[in-house]
C-alpha atoms as a PDB file:
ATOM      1  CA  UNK A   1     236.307 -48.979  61.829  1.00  0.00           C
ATOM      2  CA  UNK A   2     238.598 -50.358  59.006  1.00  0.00           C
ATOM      3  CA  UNK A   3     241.931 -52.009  59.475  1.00  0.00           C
ATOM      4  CA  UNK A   4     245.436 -50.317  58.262  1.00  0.00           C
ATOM      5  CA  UNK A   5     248.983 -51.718  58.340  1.00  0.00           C
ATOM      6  CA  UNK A   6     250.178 -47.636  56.922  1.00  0.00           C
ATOM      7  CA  UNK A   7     251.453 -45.607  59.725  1.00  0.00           C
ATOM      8  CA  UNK A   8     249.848 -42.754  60.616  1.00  0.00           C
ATOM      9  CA  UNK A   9     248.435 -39.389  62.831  1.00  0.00           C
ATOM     10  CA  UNK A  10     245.853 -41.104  65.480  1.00  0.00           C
ATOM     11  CA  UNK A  11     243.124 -38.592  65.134  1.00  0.00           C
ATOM     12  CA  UNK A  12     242.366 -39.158  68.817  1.00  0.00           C
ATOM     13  CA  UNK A  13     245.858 -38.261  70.969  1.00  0.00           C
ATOM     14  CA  UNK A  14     247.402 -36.296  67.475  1.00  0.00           C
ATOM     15  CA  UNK A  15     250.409 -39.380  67.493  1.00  0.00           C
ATOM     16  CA  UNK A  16     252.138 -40.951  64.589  1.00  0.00           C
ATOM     17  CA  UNK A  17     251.774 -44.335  65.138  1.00  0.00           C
ATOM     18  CA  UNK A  18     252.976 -47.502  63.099  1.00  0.00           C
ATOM     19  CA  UNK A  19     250.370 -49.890  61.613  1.00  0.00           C
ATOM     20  CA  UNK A  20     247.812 -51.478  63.554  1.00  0.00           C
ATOM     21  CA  UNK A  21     245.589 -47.987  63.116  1.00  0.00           C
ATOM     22  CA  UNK A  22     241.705 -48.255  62.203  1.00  0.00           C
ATOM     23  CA  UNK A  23     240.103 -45.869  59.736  1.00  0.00           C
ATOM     24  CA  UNK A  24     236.811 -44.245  61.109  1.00  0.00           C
ATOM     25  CA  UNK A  25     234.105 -45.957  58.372  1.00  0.00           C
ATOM     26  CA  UNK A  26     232.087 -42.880  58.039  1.00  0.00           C
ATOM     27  CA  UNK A  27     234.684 -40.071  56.424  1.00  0.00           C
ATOM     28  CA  UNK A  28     237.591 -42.877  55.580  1.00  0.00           C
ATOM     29  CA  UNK A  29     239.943 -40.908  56.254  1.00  0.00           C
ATOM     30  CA  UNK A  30     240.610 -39.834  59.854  1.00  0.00           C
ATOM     31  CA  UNK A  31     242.835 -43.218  61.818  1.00  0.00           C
ATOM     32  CA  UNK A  32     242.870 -43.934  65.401  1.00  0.00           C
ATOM     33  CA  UNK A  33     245.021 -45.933  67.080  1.00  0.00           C
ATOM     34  CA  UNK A  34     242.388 -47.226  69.447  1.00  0.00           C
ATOM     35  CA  UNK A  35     238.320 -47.473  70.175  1.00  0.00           C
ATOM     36  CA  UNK A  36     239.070 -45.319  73.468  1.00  0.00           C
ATOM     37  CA  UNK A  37     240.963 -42.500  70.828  1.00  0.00           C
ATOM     38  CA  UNK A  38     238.109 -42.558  68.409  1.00  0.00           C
ATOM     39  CA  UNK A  39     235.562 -42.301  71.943  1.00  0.00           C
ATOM     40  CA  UNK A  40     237.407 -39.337  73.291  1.00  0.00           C
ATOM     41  CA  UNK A  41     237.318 -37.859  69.640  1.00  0.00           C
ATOM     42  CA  UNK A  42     233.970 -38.336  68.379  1.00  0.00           C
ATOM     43  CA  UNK A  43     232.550 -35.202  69.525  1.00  0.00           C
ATOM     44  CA  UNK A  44     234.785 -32.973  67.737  1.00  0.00           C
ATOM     45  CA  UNK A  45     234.991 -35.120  64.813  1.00  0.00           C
ATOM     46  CA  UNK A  46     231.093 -36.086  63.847  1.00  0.00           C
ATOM     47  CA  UNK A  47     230.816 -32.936  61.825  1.00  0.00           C
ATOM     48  CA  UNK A  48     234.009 -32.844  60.026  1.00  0.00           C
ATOM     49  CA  UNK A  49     232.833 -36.753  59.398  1.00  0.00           C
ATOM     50  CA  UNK A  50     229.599 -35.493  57.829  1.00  0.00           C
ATOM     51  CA  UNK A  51     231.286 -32.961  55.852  1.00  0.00           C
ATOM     52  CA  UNK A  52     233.759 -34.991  54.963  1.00  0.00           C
ATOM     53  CA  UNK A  53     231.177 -37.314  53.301  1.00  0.00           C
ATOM     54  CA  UNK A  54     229.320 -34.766  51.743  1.00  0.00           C
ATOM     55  CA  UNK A  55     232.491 -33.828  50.250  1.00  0.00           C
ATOM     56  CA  UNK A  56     233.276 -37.149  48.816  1.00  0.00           C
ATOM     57  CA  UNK A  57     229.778 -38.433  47.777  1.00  0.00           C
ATOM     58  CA  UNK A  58     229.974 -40.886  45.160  1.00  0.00           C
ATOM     59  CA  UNK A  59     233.068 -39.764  43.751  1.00  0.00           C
ATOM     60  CA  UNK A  60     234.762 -42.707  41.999  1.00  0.00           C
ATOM     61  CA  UNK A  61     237.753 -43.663  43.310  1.00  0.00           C
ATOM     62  CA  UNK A  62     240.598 -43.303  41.074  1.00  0.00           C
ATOM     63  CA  UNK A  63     244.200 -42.978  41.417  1.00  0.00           C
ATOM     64  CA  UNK A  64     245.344 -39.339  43.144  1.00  0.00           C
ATOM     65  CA  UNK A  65     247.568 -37.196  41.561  1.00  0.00           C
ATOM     66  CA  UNK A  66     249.433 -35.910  44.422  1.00  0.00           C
ATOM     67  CA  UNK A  67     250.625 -39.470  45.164  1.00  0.00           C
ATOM     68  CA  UNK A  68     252.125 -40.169  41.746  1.00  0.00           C
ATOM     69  CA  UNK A  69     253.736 -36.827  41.505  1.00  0.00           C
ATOM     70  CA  UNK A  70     255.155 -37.123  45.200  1.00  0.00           C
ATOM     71  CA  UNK A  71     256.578 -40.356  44.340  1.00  0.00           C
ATOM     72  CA  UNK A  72     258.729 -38.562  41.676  1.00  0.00           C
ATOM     73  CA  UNK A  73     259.720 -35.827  43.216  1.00  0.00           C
ATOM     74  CA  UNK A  74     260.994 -38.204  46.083  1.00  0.00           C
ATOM     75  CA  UNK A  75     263.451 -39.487  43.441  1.00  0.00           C
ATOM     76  CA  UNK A  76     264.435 -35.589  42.368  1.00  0.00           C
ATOM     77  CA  UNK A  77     267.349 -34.323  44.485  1.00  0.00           C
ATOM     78  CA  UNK A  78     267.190 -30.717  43.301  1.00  0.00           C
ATOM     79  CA  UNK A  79     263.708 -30.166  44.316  1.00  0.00           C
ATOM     80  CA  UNK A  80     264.237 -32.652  47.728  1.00  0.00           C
ATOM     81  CA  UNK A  81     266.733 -30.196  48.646  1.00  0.00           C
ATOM     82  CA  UNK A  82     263.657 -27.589  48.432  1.00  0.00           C
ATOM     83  CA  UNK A  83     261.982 -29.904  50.625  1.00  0.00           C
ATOM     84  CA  UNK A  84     264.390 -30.087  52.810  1.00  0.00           C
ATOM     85  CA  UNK A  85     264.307 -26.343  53.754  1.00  0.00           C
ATOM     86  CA  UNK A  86     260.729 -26.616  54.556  1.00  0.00           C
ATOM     87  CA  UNK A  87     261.290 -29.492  57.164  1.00  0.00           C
ATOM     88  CA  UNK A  88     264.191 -27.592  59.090  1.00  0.00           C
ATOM     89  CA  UNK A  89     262.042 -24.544  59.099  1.00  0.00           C
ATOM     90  CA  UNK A  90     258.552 -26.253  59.648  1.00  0.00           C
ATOM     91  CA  UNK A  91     260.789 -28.596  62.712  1.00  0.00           C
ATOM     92  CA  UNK A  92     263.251 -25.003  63.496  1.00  0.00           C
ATOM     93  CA  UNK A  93     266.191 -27.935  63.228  1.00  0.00           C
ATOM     94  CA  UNK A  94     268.779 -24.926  63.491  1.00  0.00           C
ATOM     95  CA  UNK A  95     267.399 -24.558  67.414  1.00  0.00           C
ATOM     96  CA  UNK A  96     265.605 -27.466  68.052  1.00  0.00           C
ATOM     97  CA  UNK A  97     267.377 -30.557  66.355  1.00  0.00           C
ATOM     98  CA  UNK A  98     266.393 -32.787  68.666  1.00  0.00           C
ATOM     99  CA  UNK A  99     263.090 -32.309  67.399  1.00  0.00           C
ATOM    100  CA  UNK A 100     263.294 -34.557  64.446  1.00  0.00           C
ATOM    101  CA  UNK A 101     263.094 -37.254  66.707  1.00  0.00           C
ATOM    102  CA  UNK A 102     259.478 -36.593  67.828  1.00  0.00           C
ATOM    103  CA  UNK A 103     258.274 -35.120  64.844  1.00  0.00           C
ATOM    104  CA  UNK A 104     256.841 -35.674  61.810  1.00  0.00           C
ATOM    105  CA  UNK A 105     255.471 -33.417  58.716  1.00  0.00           C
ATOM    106  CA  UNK A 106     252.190 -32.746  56.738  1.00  0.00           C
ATOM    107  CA  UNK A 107     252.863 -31.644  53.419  1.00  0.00           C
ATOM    108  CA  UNK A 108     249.138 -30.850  52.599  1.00  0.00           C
ATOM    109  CA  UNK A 109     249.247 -30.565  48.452  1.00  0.00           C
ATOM    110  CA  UNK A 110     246.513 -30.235  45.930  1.00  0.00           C
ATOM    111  CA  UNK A 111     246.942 -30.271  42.139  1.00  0.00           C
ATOM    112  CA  UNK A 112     246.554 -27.061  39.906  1.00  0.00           C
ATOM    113  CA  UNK A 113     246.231 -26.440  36.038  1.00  0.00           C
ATOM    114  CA  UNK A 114     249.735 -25.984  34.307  1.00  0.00           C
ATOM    115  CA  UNK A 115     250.259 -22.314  33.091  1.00  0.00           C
ATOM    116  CA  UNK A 116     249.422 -22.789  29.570  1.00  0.00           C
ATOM    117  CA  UNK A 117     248.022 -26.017  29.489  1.00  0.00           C
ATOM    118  CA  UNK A 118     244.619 -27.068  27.200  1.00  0.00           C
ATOM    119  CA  UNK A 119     242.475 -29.910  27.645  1.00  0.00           C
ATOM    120  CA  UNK A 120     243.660 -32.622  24.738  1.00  0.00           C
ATOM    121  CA  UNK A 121     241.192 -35.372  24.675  1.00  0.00           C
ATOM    122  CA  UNK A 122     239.738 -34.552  28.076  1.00  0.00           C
ATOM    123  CA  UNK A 123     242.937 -34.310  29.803  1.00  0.00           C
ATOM    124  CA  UNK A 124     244.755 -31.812  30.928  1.00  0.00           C
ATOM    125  CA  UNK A 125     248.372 -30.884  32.924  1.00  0.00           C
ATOM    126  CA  UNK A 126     247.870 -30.153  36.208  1.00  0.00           C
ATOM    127  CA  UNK A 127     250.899 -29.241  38.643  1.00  0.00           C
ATOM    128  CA  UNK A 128     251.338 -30.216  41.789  1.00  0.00           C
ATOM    129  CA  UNK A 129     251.106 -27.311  44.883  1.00  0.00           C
ATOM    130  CA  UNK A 130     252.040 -27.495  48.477  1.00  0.00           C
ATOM    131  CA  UNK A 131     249.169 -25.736  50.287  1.00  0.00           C
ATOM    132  CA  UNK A 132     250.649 -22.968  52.685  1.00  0.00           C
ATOM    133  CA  UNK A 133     249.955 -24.518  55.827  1.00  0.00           C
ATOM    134  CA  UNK A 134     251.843 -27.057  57.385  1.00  0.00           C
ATOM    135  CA  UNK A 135     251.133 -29.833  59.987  1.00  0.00           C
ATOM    136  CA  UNK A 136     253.678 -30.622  62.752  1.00  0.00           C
ATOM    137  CA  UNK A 137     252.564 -34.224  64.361  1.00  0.00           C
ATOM    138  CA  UNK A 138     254.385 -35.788  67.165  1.00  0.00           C
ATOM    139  CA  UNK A 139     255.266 -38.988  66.988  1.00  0.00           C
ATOM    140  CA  UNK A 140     254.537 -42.231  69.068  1.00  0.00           C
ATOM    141  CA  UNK A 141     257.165 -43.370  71.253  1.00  0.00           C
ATOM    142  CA  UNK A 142     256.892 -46.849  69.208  1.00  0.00           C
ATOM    143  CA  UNK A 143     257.655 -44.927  65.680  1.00  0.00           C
ATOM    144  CA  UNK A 144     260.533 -42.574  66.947  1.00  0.00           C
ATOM    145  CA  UNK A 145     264.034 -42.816  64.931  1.00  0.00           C
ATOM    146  CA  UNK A 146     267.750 -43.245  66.773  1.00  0.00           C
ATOM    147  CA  UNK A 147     269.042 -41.141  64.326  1.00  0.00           C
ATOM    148  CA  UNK A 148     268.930 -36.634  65.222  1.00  0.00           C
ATOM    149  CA  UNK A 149     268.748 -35.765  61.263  1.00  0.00           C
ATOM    150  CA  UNK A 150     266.117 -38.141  60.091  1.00  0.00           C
ATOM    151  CA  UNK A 151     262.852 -36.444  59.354  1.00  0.00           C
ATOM    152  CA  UNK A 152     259.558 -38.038  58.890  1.00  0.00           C
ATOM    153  CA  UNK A 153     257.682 -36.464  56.307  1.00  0.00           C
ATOM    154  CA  UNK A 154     253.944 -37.057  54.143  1.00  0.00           C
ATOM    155  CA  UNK A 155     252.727 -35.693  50.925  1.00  0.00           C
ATOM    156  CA  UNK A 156     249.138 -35.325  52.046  1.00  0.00           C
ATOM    157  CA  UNK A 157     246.602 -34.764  49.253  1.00  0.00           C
ATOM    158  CA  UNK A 158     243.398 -32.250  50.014  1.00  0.00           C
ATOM    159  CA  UNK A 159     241.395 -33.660  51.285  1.00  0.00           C
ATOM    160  CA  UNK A 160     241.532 -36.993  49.646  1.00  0.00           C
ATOM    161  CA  UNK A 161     242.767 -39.897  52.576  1.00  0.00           C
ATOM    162  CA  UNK A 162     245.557 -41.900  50.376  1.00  0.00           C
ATOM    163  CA  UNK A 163     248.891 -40.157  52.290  1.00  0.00           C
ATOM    164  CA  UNK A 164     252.412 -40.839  50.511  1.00  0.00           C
ATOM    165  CA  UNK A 165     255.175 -41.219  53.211  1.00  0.00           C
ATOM    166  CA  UNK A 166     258.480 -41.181  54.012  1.00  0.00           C
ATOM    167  CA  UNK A 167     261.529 -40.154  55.660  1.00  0.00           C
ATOM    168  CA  UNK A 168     264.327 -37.358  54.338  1.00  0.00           C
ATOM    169  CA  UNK A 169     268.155 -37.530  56.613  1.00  0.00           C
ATOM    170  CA  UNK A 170     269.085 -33.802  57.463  1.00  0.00           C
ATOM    171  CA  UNK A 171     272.285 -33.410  58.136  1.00  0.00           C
ATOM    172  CA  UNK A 172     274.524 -30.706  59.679  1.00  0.00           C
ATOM    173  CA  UNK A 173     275.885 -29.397  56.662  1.00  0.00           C
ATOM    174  CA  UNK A 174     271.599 -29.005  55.114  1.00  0.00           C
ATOM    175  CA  UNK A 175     270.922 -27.352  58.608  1.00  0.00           C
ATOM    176  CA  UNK A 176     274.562 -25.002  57.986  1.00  0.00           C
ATOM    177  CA  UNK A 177     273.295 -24.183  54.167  1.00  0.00           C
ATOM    178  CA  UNK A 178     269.745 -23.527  55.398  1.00  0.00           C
ATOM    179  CA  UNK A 179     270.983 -20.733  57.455  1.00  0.00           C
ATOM    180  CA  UNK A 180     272.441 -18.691  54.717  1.00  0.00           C
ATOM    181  CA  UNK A 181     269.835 -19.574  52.270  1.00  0.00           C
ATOM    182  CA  UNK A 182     267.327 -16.599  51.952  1.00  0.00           C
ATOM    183  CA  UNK A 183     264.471 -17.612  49.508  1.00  0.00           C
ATOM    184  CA  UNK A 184     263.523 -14.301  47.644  1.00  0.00           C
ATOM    185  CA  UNK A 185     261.318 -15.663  44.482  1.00  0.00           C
ATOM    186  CA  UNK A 186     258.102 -15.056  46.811  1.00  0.00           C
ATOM    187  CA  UNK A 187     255.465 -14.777  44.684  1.00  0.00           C
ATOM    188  CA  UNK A 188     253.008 -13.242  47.100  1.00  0.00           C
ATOM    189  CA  UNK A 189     252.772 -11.409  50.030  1.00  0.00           C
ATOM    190  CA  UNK A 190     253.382 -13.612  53.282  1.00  0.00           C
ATOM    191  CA  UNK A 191     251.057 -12.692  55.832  1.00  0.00           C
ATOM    192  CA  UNK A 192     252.879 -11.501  59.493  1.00  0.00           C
ATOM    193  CA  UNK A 193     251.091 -14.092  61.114  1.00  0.00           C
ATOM    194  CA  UNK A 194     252.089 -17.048  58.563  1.00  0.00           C
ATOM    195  CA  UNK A 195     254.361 -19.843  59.816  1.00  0.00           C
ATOM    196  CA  UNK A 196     258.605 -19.822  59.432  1.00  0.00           C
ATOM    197  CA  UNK A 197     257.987 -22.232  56.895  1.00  0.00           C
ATOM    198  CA  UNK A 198     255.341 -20.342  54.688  1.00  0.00           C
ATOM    199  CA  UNK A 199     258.099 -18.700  52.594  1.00  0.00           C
ATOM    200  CA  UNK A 200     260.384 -21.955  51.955  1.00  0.00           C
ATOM    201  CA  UNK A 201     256.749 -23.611  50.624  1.00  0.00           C
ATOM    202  CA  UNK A 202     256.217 -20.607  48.005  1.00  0.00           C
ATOM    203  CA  UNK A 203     259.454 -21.170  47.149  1.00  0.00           C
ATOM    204  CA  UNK A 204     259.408 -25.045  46.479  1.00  0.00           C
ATOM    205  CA  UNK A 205     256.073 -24.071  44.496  1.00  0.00           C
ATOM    206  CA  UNK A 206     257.629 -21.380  42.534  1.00  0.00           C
ATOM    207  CA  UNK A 207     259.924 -24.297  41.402  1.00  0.00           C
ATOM    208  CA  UNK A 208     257.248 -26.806  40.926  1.00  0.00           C
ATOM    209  CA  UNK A 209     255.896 -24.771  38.448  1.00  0.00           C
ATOM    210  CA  UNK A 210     259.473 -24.051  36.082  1.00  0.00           C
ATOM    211  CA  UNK A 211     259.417 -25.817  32.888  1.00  0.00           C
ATOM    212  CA  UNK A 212     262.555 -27.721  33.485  1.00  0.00           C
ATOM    213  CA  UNK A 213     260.583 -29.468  36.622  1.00  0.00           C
ATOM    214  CA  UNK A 214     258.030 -30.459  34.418  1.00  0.00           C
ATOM    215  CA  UNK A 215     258.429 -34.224  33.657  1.00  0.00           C
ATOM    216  CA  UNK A 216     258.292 -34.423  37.386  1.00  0.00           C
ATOM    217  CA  UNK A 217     255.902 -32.366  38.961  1.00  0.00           C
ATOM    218  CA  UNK A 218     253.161 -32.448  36.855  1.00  0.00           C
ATOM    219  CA  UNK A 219     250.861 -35.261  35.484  1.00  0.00           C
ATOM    220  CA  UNK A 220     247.614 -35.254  32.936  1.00  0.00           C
ATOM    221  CA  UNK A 221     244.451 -35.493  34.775  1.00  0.00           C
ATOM    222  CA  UNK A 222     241.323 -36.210  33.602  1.00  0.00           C
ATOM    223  CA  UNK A 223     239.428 -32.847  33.266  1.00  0.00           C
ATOM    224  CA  UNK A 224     236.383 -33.805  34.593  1.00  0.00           C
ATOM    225  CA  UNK A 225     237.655 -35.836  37.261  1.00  0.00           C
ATOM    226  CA  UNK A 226     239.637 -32.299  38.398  1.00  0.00           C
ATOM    227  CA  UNK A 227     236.661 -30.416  38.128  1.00  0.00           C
ATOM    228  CA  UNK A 228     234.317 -33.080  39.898  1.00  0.00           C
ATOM    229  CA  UNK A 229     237.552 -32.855  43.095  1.00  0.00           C
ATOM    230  CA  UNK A 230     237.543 -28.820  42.536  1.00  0.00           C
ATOM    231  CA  UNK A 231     233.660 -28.802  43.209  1.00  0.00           C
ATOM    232  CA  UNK A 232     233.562 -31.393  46.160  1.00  0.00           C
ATOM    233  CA  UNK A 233     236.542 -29.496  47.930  1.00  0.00           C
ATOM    234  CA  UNK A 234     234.917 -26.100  47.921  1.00  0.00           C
ATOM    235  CA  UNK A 235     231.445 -27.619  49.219  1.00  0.00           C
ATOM    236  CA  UNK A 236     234.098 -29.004  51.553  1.00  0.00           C
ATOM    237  CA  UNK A 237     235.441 -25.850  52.761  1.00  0.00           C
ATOM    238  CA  UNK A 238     232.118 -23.998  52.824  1.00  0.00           C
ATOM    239  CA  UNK A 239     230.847 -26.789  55.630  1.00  0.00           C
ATOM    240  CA  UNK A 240     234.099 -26.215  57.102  1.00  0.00           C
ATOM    241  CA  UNK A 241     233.538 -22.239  57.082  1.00  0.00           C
ATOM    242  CA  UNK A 242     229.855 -22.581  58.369  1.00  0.00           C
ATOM    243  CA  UNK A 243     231.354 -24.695  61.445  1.00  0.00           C
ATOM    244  CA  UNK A 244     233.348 -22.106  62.202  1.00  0.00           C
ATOM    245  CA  UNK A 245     231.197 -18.708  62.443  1.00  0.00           C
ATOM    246  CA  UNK A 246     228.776 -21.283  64.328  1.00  0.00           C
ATOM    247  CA  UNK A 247     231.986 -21.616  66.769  1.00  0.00           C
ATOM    248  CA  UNK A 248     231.792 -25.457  66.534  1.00  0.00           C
ATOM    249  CA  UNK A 249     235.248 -27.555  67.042  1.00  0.00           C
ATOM    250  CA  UNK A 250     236.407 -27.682  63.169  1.00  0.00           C
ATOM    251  CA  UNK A 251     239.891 -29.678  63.887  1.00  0.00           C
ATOM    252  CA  UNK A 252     241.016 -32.712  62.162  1.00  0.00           C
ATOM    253  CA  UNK A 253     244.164 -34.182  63.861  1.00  0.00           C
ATOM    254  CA  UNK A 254     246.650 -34.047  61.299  1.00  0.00           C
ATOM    255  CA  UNK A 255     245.720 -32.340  58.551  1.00  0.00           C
ATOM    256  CA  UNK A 256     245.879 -28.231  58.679  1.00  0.00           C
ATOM    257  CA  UNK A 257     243.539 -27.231  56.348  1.00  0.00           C
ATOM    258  CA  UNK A 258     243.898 -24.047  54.091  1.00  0.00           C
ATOM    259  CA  UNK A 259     241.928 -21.106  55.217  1.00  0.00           C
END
């Protein structure tokens, strides 16, 4: 396994944990806090570790998008405040407060063409999304926070492993506003079954994509380097399917991956 000082989702007991994690060497991307963790999990995991591979080949390794977009819309109050709904309702802070201190949250995100955009000397605008599915992680005692209102939070690219983190302070007044706040620009139909926080993510998208958001949510990529990631993920999520209707364990601790 390979050393990190990042904190992170042990893959084996599903708990943040502060530094000190390894990094299974086969898929790079899964952490465990200990050998007996990565034991225990091995037999779910060796397939999504294949796949995983597959999915990555020889891709070069080059700088992720969702990173250097998250990064600037952690300095962007107006859209944090977007962000903010989708941690109360991912966490239900209005009923369970307490829960931000044994918490944390998966913002799984991918990057998609701007509306509009062309390819100008073999790049091209991509925006970021927040996939619909969110990932609630509990916490290691070691990483827990005094404080009721802080929320741990990552912007988690899919499925590359480089994770963005950081922490957001909720306070009463956010958790007061939150209950009045009814987000209508839905762009799609929610399914019944989708989670309380489905609709505040279509809504933080929906504002992703406006034009005035631009110089922060979106970022050129290299067009081939976007289609080389689009191909990968979908040979991704065809191993994943395949696991599936075989009825084989297709988890991966702290990611939720879109269906």
């Amino acid at each position: 396994m390979m050393s990190s000082s990042k904190s992170a989702i042990c893959g084996g007991c599903n708990k943040l944990s502060k530094g000190n994690l390894s990094r299974c060497s086969g898929c790079k991307q899964t952490m465990y806090c200990s050998r007996e963790c990565q034991k225990s999990n091995w037999s779910s995991h060796k397939e999504i570790c294949k796949s995983m591979r597959n999915a990555e080949g020889e891709a070069p390794k080059r700088s992720n998008p969702v990173i250097a977009i998250g990064r600037r819309v952690n300095q962007c109050e107006a859209l944090l405040k977007l962000v903010d709904y989708v941690l109360i309702a991912s966490l239900d802070l209005v009923h369970h407060p307490e829960k931000a201190q044994t918490n944390s949250v998966s913002l799984v995100c991918n990057v998609i063409p701007t509306a509009g955009s062309r390819v100008v000397n073999g790049k091209r605008s991509m925006t970021l999304r927040v996939v619909s599915r969110i990932h609630v992680g509990e916490r290691s005692e070691a990483d827990r926070v005094d404080q009721m209102i802080w929320v741990h939070y990552q912007w988690h690219p899919f499925p590359l492993p480089n994770v963005l983190y950081d922490y957001r302070a909720i306070t009463p007044e956010q958790i007061e506003a939150f209950k009045s706040f009814d987000p209508k620009l839905v762009l799609r139909p929610i399914p019944p079954i989708a989670n309380a926080a489905q609709k505040y993510v279509e809504y933080l998208n929906y504002h992703l994509r406006l034009p005035e958001y631009a110089d922060t949510a979106t970022t050129n990529v290299v067009e081939s380097d976007y289609n080389d990631a689009t191909d990968r993920t979908r040979s991704f999520l065809s191993h994943i399917k395949a696991l599936r209707e075989a009825g084989l364990d297709d988890s991966v601790p702290g990611i939720s991956w879109p269906a």
